[in-house]
N, C-alpha and C. Protein backbone atom coordinates (compact mmCIF):
# COMPACT_ATOMS: atom_id res chain seq x y z
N UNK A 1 350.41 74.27 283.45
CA UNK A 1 349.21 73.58 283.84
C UNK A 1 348.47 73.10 282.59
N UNK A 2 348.04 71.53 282.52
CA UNK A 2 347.41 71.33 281.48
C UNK A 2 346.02 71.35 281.71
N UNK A 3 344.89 71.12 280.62
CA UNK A 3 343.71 71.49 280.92
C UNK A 3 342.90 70.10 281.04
N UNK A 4 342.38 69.37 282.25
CA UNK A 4 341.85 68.52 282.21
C UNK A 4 339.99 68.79 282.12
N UNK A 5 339.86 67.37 282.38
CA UNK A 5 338.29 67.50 282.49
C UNK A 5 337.19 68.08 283.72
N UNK A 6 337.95 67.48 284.66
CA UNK A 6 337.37 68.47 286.15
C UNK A 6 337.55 69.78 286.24
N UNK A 7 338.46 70.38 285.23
CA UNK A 7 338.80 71.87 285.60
C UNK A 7 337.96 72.69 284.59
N UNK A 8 337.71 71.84 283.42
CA UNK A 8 336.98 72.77 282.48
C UNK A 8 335.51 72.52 282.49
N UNK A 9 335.10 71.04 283.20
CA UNK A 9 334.05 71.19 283.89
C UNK A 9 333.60 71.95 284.67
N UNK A 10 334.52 71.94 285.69
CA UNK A 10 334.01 73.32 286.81
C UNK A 10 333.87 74.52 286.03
N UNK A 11 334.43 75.19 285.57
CA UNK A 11 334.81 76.48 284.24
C UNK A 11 333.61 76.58 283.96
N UNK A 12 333.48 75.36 283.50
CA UNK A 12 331.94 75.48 282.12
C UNK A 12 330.87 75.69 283.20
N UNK A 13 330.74 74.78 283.93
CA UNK A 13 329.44 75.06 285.00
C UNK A 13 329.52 76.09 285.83
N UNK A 14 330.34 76.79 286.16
CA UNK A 14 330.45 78.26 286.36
C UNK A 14 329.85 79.37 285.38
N UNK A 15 330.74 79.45 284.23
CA UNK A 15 330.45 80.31 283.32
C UNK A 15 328.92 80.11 282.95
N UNK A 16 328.24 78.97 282.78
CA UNK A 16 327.20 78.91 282.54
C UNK A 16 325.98 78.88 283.67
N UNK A 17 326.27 78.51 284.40
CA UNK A 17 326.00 78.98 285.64
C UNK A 17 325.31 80.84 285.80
N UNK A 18 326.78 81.30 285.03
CA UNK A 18 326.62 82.77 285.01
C UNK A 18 325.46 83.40 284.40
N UNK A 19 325.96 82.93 283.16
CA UNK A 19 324.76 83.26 281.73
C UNK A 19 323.84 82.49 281.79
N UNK A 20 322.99 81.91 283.04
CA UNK A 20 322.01 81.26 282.88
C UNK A 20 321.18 82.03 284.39
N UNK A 21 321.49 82.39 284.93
CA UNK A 21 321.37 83.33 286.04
C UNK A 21 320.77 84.90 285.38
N UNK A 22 321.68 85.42 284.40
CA UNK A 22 321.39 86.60 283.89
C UNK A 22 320.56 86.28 282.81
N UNK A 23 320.47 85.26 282.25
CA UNK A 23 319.16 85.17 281.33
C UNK A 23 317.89 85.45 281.73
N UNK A 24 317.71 84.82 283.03
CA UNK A 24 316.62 84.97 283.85
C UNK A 24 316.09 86.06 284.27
N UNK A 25 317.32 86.36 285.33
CA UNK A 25 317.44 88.20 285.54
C UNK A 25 316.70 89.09 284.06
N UNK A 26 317.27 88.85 283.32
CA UNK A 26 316.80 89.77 281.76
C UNK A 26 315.10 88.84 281.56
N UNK A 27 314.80 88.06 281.47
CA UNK A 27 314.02 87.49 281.03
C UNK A 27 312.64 88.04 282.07
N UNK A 28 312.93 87.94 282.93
CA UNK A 28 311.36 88.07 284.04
C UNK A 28 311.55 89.50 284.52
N UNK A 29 313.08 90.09 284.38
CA UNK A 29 312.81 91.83 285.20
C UNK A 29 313.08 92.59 284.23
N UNK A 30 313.98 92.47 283.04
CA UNK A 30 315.00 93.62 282.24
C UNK A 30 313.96 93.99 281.03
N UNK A 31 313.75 92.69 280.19
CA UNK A 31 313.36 92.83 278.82
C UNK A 31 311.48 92.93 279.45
N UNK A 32 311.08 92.75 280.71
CA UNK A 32 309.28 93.05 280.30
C UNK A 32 309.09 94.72 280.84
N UNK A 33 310.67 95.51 281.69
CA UNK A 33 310.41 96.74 281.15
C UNK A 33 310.41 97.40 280.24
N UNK A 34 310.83 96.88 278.87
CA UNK A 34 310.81 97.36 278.04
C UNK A 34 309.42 97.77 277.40
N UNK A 35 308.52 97.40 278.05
CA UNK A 35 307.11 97.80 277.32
C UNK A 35 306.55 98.78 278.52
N UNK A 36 307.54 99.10 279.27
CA UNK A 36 307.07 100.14 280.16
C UNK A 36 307.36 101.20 280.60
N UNK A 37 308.66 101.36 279.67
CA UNK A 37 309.28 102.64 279.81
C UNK A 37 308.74 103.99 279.82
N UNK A 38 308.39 103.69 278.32
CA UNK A 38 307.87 105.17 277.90
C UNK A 38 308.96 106.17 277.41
N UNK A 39 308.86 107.54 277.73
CA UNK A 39 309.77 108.19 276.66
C UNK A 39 310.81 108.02 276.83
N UNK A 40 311.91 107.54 278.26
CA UNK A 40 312.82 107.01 277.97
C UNK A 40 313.46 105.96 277.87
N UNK A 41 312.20 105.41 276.75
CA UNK A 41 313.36 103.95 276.18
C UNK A 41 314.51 104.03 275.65
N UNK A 42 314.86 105.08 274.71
CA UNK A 42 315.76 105.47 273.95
C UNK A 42 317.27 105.37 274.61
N UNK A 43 317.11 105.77 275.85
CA UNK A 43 318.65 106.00 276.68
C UNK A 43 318.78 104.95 277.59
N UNK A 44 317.40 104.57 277.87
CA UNK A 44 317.35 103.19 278.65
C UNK A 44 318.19 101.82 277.59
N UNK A 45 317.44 102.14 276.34
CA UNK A 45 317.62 100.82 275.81
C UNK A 45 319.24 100.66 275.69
N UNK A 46 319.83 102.19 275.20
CA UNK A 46 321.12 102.29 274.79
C UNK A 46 321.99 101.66 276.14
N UNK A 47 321.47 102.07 277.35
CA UNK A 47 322.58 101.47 278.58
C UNK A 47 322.05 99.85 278.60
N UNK A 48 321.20 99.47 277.84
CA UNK A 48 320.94 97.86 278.75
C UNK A 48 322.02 97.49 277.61
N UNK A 49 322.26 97.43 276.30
CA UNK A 49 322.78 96.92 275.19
C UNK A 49 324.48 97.15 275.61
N UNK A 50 324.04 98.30 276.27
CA UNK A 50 326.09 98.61 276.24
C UNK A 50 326.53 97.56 277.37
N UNK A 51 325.76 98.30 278.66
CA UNK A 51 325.79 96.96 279.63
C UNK A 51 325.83 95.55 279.92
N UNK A 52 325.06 95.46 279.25
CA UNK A 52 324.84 94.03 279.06
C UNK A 52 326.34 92.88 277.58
N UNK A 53 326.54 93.89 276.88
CA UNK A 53 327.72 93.89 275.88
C UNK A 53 329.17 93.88 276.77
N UNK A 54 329.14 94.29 277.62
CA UNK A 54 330.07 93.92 278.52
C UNK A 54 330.64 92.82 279.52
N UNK A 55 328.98 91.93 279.67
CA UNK A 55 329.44 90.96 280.70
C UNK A 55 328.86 89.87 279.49
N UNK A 56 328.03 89.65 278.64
CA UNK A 56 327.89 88.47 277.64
C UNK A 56 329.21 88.68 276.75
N UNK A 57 329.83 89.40 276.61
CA UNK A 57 330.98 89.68 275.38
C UNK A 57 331.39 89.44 275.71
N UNK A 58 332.17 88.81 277.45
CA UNK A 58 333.33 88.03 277.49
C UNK A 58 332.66 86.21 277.93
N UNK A 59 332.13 86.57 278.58
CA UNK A 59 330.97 85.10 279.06
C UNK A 59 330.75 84.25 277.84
N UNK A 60 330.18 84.56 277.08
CA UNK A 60 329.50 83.72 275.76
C UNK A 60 330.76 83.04 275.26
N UNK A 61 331.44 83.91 274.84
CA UNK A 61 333.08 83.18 274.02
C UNK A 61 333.93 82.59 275.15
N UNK A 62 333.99 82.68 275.93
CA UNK A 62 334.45 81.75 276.94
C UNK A 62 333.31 80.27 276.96
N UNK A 63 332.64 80.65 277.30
CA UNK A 63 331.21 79.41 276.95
C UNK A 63 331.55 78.17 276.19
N UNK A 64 331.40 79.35 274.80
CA UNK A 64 331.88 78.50 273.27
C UNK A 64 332.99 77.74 273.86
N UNK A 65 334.71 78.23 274.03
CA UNK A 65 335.25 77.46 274.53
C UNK A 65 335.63 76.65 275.53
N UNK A 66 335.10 76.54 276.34
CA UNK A 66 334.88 75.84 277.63
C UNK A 66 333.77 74.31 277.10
N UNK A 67 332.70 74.67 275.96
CA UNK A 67 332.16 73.36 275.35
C UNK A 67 333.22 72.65 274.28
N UNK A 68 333.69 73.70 273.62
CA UNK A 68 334.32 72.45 272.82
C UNK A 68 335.07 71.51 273.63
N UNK A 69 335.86 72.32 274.30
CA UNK A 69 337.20 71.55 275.09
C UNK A 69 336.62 70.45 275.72
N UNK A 70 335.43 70.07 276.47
CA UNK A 70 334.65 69.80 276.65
C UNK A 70 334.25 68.58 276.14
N UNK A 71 334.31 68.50 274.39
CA UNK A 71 333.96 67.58 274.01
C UNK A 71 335.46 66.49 273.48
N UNK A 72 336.36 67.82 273.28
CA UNK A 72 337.50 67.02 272.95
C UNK A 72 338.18 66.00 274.10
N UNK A 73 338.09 66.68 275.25
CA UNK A 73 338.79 66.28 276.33
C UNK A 73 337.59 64.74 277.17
N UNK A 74 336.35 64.48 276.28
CA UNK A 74 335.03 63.39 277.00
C UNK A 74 335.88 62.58 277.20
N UNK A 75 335.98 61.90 278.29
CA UNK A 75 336.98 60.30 278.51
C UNK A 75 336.01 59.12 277.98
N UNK A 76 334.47 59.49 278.18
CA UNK A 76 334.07 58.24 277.75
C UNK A 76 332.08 58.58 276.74
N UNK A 77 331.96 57.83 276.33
CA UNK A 77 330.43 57.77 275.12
C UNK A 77 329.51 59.18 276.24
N UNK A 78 329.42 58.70 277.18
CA UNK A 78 328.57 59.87 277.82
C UNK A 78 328.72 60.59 278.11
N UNK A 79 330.16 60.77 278.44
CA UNK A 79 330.52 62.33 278.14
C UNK A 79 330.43 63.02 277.29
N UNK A 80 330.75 62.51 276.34
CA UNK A 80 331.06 63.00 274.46
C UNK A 80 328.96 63.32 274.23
N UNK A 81 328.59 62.52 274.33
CA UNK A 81 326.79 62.77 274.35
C UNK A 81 326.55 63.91 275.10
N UNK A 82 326.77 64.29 275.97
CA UNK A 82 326.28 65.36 276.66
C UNK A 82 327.52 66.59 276.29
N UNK A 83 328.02 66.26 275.95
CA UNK A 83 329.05 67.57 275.56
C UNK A 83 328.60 67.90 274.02
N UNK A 84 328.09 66.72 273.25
CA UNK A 84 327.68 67.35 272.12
C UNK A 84 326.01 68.11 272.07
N UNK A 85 325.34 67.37 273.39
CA UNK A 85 324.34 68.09 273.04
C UNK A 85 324.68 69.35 273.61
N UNK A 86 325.37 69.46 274.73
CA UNK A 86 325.98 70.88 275.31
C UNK A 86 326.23 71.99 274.24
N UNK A 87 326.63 71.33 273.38
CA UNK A 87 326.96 72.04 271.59
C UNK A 87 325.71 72.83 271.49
N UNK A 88 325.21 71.41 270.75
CA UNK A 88 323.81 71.58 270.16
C UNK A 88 323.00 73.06 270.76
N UNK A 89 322.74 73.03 272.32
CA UNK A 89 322.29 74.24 273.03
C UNK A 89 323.00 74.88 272.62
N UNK A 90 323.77 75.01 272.70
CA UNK A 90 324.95 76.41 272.59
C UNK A 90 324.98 76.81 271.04
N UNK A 91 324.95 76.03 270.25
CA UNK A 91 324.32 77.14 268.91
C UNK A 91 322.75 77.29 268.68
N UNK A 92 322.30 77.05 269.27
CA UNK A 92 320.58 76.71 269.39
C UNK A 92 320.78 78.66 269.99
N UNK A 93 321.33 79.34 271.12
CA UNK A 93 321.71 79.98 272.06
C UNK A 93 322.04 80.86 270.79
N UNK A 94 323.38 80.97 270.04
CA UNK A 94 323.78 81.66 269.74
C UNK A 94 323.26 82.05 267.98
N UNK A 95 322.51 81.48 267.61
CA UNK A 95 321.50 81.49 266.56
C UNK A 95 320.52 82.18 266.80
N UNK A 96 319.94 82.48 267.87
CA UNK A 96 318.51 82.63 268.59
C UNK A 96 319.16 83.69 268.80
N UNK A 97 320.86 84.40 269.21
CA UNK A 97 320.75 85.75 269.55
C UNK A 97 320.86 86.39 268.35
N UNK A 98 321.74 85.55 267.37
CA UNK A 98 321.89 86.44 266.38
C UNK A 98 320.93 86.78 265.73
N UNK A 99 319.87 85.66 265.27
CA UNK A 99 318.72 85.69 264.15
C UNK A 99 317.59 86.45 264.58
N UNK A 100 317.60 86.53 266.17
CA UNK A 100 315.79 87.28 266.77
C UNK A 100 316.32 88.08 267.72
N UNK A 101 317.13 87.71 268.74
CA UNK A 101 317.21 89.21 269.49
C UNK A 101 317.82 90.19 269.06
N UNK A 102 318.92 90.08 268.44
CA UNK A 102 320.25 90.99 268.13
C UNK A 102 319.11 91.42 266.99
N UNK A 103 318.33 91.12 265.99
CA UNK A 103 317.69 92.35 265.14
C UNK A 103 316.83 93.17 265.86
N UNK A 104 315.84 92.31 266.81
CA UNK A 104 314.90 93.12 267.41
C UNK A 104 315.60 94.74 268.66
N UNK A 105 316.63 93.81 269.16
CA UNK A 105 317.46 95.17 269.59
C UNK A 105 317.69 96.42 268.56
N UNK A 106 318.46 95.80 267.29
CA UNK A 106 318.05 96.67 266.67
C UNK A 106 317.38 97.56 265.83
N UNK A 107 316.19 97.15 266.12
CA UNK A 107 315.28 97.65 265.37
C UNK A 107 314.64 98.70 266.95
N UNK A 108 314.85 98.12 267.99
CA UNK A 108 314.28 99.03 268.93
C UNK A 108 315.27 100.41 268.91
N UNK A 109 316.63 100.06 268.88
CA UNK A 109 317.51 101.27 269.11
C UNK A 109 317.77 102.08 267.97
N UNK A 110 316.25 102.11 266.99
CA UNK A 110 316.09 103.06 266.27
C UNK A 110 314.78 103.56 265.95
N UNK A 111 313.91 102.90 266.91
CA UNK A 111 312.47 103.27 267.15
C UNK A 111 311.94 102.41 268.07
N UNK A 112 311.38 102.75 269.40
CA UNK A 112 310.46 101.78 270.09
C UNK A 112 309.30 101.28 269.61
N UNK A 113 308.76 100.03 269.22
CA UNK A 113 307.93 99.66 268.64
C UNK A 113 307.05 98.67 269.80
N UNK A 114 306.51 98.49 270.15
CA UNK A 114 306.05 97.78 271.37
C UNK A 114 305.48 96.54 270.95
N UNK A 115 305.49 96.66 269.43
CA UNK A 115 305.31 94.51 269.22
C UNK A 115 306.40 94.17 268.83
N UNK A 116 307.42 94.61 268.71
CA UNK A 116 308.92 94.22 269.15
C UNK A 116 309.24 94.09 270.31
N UNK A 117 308.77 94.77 271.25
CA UNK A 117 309.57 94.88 272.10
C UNK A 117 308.77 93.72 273.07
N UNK A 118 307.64 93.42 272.63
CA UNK A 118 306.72 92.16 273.39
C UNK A 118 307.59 91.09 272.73
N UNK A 119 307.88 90.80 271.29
CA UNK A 119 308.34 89.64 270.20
C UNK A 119 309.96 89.52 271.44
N UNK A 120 310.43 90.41 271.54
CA UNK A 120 311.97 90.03 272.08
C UNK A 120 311.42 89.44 273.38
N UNK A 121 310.91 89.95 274.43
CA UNK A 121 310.43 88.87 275.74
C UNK A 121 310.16 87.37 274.85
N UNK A 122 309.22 87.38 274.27
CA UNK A 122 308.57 86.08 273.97
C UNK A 122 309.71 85.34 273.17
N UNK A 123 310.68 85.17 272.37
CA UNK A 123 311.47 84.72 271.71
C UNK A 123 312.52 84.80 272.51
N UNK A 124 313.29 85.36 273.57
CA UNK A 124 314.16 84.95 274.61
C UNK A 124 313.61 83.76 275.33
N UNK A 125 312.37 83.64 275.37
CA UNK A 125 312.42 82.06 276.03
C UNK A 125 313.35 80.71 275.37
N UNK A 126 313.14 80.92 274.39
CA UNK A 126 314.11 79.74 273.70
C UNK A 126 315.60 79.92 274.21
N UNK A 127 316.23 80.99 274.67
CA UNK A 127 317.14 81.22 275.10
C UNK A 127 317.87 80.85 276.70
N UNK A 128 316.42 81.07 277.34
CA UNK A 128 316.28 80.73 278.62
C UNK A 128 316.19 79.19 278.87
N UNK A 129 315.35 78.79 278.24
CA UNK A 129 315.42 76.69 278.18
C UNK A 129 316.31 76.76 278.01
N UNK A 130 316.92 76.87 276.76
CA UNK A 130 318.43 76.33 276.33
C UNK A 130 319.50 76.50 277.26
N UNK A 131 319.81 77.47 277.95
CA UNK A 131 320.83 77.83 278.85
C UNK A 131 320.51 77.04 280.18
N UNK A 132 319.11 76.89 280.61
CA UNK A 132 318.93 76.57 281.66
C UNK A 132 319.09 74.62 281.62
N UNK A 133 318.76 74.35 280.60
CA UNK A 133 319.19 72.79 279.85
C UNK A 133 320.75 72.55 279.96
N UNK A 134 321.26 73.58 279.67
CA UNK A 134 322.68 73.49 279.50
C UNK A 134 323.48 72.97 281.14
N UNK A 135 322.95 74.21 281.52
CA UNK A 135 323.21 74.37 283.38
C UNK A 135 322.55 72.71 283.86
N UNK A 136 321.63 72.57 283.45
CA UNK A 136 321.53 70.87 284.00
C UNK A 136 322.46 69.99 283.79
N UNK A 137 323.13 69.82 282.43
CA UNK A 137 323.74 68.87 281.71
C UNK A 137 324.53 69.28 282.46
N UNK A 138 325.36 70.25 282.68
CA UNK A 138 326.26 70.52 283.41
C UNK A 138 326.71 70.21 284.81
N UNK A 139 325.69 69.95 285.57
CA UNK A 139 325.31 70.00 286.80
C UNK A 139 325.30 68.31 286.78
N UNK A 140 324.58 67.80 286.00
CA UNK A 140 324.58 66.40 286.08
C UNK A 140 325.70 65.51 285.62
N UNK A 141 326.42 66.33 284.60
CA UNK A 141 328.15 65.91 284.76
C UNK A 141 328.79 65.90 286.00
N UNK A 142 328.91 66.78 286.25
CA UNK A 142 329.58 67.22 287.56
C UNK A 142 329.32 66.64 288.89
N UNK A 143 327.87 65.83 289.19
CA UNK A 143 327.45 65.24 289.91
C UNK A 143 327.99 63.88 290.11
N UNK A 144 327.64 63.42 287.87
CA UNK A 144 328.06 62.19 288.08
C UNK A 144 330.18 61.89 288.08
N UNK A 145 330.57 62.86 288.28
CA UNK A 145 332.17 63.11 288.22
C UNK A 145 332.36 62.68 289.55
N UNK A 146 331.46 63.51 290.55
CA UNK A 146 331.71 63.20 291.99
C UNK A 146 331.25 62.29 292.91
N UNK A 147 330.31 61.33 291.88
CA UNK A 147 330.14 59.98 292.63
C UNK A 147 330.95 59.34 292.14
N UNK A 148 331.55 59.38 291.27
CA UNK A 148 332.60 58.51 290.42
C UNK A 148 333.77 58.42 291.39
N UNK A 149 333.75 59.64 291.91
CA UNK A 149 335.53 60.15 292.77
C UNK A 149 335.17 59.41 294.40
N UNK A 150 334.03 59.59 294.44
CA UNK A 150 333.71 59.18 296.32
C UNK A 150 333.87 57.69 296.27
N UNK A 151 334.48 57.78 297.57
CA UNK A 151 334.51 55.78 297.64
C UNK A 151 333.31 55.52 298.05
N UNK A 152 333.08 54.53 297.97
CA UNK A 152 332.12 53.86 298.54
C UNK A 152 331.50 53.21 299.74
């Protein structure tokens, strides 16, 4: 089976689909308990990181590749435009985890600090646009794929 554009479209708007669903989930329920725990943040924090390391650790790198292919495989200028800004989000995404959440995690899972743990809510928003931007572009590919395919 070779890999066309409808299939890694669907893929991509799935997978992102996914990680744009659980951003949210984390964003409005996961990360604003974190200022409400109390004494057990410590074991709390340790299961959200492991947990959560389980379903972004295969999701994200699938992501990554599901955009490039994405851009290699554009048949035409507007595809290639929206697959590169699809990029663009997607290291916007993966900059933003490495540079602000991934420290503030760890700086919590060696002391709860509670203006960290406010700074990680407030700096996942950039995370949340971006993914949720992504899921549009996505969505609006896929839309315009299937008026393309319907007769008229």
């Amino acid at each position: 089976m070779t890999l066309d554009w409808p299939i890694v479209l669907v893929s991509q708007l799935a997978v992102t689909g996914c990680l744009t669903g659980l951003i949210w989930f984390v964003q409005i329920v996961h990360y604003p308990l974190f200022v409400r725990i109390g004494p057990g943040f410590a074991e709390y924090h340790r299961w959200h990181v492991r947990r959560t390391t389980w379903v972004v650790g295969v999701l994200m790198p699938m992501e990554a590749v599901g955009a490039a292919a994405l851009l290699i495989l554009a048949r035409d200028q507007t595809e290639r435009g929206v697959a590169i800004a699809g990029l663009g989000l997607l290291v916007l995404i993966w900059l933003s985890t490495g540079l602000l959440q991934v420290p503030d995690h760890n700086r919590l899972a060696q002391r709860y600090e509670p203006q960290v743990a406010r700074r990680l809510v407030w700096t996942n928003w950039l995370r949340v646009l971006a993914w949720t931007a992504r899921l549009f572009l996505l969505a609006w590919l896929a839309h315009r794929m299937m008026t393309a395919a319907t007769p008229s």
